[in-house]
C-alpha atoms as a PDB file:
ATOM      1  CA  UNK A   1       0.000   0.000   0.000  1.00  0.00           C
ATOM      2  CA  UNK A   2       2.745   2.328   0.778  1.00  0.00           C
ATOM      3  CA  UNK A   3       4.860   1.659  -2.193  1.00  0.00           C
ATOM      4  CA  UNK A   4       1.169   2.346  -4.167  1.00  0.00           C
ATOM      5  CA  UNK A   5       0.871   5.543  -2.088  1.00  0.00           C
ATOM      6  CA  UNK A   6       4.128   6.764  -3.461  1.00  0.00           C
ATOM      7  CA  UNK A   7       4.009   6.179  -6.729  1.00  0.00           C
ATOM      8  CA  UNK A   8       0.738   8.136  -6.704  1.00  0.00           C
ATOM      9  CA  UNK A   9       2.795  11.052  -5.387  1.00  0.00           C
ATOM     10  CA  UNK A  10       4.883  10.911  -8.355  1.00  0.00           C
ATOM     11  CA  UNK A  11       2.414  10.458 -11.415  1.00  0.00           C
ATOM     12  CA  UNK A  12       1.944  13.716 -12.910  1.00  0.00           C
ATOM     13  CA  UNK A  13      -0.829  12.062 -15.376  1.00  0.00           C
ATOM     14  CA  UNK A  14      -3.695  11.611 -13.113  1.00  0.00           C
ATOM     15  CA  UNK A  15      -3.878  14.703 -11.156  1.00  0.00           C
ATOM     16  CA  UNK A  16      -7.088  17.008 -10.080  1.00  0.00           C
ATOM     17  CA  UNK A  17      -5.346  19.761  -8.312  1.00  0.00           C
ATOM     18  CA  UNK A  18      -2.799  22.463 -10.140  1.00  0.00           C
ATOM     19  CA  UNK A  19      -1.004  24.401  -7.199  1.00  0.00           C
ATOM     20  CA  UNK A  20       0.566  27.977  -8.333  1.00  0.00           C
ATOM     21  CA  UNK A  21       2.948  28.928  -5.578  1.00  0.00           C
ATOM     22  CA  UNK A  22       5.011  31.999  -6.104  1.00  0.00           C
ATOM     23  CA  UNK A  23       4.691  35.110  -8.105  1.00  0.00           C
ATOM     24  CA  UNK A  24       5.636  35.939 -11.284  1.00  0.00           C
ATOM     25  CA  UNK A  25       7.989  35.882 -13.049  1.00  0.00           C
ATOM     26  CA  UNK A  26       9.213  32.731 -10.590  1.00  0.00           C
ATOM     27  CA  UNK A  27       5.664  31.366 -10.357  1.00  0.00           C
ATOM     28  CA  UNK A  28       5.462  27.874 -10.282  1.00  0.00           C
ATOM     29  CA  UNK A  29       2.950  25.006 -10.998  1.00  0.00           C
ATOM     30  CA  UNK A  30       2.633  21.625  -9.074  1.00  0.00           C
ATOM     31  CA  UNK A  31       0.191  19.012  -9.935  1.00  0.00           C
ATOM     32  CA  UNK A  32      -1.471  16.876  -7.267  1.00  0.00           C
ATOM     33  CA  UNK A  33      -4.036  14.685  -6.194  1.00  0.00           C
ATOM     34  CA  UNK A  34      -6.748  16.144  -3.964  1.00  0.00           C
ATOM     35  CA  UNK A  35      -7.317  12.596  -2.062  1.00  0.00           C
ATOM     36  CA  UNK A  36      -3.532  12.822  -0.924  1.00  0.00           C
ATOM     37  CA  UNK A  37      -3.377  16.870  -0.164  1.00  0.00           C
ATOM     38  CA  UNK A  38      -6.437  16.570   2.444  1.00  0.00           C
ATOM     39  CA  UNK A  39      -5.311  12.996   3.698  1.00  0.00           C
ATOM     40  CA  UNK A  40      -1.638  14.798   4.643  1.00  0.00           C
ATOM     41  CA  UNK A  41      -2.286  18.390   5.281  1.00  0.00           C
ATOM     42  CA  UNK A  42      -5.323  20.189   7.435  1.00  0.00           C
ATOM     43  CA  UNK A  43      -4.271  22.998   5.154  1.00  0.00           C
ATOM     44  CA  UNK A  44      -5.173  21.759   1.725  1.00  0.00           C
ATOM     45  CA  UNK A  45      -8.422  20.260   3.304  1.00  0.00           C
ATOM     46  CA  UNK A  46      -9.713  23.285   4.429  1.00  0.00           C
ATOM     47  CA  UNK A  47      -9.010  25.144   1.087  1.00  0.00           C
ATOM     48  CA  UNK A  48     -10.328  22.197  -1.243  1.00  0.00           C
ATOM     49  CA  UNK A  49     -13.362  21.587   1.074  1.00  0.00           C
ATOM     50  CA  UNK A  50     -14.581  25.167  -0.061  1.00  0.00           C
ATOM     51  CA  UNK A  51     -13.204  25.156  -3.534  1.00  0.00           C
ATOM     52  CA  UNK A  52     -15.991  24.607  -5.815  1.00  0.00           C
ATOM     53  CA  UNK A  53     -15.876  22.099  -9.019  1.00  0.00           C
ATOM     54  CA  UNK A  54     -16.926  24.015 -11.379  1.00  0.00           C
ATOM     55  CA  UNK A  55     -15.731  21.299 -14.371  1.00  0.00           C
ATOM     56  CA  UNK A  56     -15.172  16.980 -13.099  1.00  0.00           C
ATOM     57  CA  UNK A  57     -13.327  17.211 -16.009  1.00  0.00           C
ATOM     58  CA  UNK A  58     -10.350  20.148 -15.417  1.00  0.00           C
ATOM     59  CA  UNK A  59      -8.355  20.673 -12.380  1.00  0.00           C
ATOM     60  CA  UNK A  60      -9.031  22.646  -9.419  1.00  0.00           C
ATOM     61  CA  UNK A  61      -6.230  25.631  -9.293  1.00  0.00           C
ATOM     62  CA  UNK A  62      -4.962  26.641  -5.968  1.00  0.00           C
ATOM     63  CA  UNK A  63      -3.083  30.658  -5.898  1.00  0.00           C
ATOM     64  CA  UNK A  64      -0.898  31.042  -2.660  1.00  0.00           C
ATOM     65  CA  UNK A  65       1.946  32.950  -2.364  1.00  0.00           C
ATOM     66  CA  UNK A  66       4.200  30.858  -0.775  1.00  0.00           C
ATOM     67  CA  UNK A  67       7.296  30.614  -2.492  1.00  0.00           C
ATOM     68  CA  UNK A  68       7.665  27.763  -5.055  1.00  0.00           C
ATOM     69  CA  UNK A  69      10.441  26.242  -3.135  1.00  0.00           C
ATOM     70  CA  UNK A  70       8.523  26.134   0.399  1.00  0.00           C
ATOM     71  CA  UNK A  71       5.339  24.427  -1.375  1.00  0.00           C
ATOM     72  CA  UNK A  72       7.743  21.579  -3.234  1.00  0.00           C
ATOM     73  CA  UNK A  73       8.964  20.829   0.986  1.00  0.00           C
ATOM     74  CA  UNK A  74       5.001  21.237   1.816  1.00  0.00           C
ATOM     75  CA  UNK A  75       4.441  18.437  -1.291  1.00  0.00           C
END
């Protein structure tokens, strides 16, 4: 289960979640899996919980402007 857990960290194919961290010009996108940002952070729960779907089909964007470096440690 664990080694299934991490290779779900890693695929970039299957996400649901597009995090921009930063500003520009060093903005920054991260793709992600909503099931794994609200299973590890209280953070990410709370945002997505009131993040509406507006599409099943396209990816929920997050803004924050925490630097790109500090959200790849956070991920």
């Amino acid at each position: 289960l664990s080694r299934d857990f991490s290779q779900l960290l890693n695929d970039a194919n299957d996400y649901n979640i597009i995090i921009q961290a930063g500003k520009e010009p060093e903005l920054k996108e991260f793709k992600a899996h909503s099931n794994v940002l609200c299973a590890r952070s209280s953070y990410f729960k709370n945002i997505l919980r009131n993040k509406p779907v507006e599409n099943e089909n396209e990816a929920i964007v997050i803004k924050t402007d925490i630097s790109p470096n500090i959200c790849l440690v956070i991920l």
